[in-house]
Protein backbone atom coordinates (compact mmCIF):
# COMPACT_ATOMS: atom_id res chain seq x y z
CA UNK A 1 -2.83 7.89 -11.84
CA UNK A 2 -5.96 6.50 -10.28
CA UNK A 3 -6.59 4.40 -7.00
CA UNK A 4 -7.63 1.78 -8.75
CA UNK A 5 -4.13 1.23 -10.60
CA UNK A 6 -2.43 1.86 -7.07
CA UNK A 7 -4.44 -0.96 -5.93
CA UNK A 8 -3.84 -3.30 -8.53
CA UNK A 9 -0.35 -2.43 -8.46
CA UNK A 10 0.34 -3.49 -4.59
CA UNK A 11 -2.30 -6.57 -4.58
CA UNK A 12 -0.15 -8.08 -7.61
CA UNK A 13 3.08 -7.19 -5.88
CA UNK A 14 2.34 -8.08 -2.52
CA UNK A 15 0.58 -12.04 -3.15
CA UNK A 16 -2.34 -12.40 -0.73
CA UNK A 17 -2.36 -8.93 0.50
CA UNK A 18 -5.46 -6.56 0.20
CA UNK A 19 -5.69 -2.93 -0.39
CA UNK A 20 -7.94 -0.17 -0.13
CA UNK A 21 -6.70 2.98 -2.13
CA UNK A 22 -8.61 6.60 -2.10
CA UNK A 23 -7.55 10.13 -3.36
CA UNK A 24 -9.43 12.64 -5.58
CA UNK A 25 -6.74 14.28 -7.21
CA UNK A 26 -4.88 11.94 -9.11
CA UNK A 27 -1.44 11.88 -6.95
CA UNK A 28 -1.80 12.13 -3.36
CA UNK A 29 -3.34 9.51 -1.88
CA UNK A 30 -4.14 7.00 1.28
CA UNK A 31 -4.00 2.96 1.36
CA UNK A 32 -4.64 0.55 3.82
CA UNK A 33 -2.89 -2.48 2.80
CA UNK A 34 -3.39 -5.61 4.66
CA UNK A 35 -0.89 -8.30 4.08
CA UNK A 36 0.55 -11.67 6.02
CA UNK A 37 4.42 -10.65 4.66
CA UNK A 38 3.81 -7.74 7.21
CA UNK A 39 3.95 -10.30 10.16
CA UNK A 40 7.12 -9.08 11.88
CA UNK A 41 8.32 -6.31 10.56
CA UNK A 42 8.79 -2.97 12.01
CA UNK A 43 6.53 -0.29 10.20
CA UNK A 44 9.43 1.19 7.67
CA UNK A 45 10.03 -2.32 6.36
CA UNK A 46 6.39 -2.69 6.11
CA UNK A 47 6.30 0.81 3.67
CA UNK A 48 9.18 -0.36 1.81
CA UNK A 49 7.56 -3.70 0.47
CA UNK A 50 4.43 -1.63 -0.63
CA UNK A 51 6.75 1.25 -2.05
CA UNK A 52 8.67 -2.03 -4.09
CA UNK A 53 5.48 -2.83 -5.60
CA UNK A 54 4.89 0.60 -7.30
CA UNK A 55 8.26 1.42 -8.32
CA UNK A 56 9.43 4.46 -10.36
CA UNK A 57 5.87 5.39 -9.77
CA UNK A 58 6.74 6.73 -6.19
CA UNK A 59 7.75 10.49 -6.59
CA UNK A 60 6.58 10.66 -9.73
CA UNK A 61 2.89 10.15 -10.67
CA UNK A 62 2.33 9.28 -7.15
CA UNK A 63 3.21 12.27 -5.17
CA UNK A 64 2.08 10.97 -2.04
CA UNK A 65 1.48 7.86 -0.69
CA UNK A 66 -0.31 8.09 3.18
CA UNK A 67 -0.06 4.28 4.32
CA UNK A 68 -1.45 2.40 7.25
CA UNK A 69 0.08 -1.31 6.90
CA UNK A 70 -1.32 -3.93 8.72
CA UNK A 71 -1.24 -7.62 9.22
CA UNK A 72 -4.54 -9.65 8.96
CA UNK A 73 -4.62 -10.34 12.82
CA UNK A 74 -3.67 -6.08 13.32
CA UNK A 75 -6.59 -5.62 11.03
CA UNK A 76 -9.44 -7.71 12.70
CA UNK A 77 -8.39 -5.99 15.82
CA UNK A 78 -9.15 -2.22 14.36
């Protein structure tokens, strides 16, 4: 698994949103996702949407997944 795929993976799943995805060793890794379907929601509903996106992926060649979730207003304000 790379953090490109992981990427790919959430920005097709999650329309409009925009990740950044790092990790060196091929399953854990860290993702800011920025996404307007975030607007709302308590942080655990805002992991499980991204978590949707990547499936039977999560616990398996994605060990682990270190998000920071954040709406496009949250994220000009970082």
């Amino acid at each position: 698994m790379d953090s490109q795929t992981i990427k790919n993976l959430i920005e097709q799943g999650l329309p409009g949103a925009t990740a950044e995805v790092s990790g060196a060793d091929g399953v854990h890794f860290d993702a800011l996702v920025i996404a307007e379907a975030f607007r709302g929601k308590l942080p655990l509903a805002r992991h499980r949407l991204v978590y949707a996106t990547l499936g039977d992926l999560m616990g398996g060649a994605i060990h682990a997944l270190a998000l920071k979730t954040v709406t496009p207003e949250e994220a000009e304000t970082r």
